[in-house]
Protein backbone atom coordinates (compact mmCIF):
# COMPACT_ATOMS: atom_id res chain seq x y z
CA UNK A 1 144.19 -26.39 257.48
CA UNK A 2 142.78 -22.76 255.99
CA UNK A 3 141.37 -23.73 252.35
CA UNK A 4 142.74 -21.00 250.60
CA UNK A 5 146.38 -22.46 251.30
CA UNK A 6 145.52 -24.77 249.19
CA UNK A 7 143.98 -22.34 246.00
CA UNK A 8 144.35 -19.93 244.11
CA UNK A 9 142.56 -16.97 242.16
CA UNK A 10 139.79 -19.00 239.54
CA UNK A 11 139.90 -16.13 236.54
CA UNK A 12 141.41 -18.63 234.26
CA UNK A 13 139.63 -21.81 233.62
CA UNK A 14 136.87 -20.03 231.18
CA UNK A 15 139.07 -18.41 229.69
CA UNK A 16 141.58 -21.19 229.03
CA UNK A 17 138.41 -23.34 227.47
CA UNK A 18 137.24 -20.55 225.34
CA UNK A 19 140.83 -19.26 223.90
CA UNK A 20 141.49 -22.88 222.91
CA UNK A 21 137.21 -23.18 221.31
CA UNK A 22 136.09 -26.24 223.40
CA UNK A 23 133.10 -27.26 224.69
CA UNK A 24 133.29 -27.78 228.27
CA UNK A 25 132.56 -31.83 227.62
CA UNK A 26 135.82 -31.27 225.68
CA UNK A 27 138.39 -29.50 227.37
CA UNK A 28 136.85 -31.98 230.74
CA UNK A 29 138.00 -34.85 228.73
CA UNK A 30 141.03 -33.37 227.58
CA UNK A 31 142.01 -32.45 231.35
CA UNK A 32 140.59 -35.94 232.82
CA UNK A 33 137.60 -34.58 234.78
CA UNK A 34 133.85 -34.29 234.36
CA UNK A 35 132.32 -31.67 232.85
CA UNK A 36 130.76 -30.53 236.23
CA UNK A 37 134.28 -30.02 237.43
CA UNK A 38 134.66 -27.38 234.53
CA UNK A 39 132.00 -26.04 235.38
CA UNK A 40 131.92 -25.67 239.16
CA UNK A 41 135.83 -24.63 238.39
CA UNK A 42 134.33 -21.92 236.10
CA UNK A 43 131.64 -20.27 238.45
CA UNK A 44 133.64 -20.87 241.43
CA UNK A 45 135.88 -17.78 242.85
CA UNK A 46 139.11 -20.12 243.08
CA UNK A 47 140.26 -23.30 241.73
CA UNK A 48 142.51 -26.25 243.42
CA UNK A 49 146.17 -26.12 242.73
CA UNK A 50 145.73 -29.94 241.44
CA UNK A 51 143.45 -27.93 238.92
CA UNK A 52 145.21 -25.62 237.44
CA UNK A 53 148.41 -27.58 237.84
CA UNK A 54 146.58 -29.96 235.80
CA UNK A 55 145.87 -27.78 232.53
CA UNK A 56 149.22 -26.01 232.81
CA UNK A 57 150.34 -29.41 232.16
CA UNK A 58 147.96 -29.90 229.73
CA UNK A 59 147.95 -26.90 227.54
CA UNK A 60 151.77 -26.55 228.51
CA UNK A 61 151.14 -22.97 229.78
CA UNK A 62 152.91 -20.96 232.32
CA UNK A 63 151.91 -18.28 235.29
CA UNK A 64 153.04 -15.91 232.45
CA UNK A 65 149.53 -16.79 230.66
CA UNK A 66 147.98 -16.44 234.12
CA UNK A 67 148.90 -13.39 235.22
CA UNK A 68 148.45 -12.02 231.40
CA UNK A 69 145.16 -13.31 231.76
CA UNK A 70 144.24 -11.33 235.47
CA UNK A 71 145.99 -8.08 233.91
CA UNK A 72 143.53 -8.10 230.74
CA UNK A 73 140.37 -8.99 233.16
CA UNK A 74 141.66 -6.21 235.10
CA UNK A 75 141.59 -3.61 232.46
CA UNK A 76 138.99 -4.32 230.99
CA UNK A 77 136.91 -3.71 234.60
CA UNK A 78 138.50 -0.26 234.78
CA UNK A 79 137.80 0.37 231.23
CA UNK A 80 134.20 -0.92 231.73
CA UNK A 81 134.18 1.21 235.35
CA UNK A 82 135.30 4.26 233.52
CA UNK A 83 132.38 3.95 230.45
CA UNK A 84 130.26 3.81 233.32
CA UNK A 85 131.47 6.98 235.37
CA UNK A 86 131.35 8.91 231.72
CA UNK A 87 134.96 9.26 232.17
């Protein structure tokens, strides 16, 4: 079975921690894993749906907050991008 069926896009977890000021030993206890789950979750390209199903459930977000999320991350790399080219 291809992985990727099984994730999705990982620009959220940091983010998620951070907007809500926990540690990572924090928001892993809050979300039943280990802090090395946070962590791997947060340098790794995509997380498990079991993840992010997980703090959805959690936090009580939605894909609304997720894709809000992507859409800021992505305007602030064109902004950045555009600093860059003097534009």
């Amino acid at each position: 079975m291809n992985k990727e069926l099984n994730t999705v896009k990982n620009n959220l977890v940091r983010d998620m921690r951070l907007a809500h000021g926990l540690t990572v030993r924090d928001f892993a206890k809050r979300i039943g894993v280990t802090p090395a789950t946070v962590t791997t979750a947060e340098n790794s390209e995509y997380i498990t749906q079991k993840l992010k199903a997980t703090v959805l459930r959690e936090f009580d977000l939605d894909d609304t907050f997720f894709n809000y999320v992507a859409k800021r991350k992505r305007l602030e790399e064109y902004e950045n991008k555009g600093a860059l080219d003097g534009s």
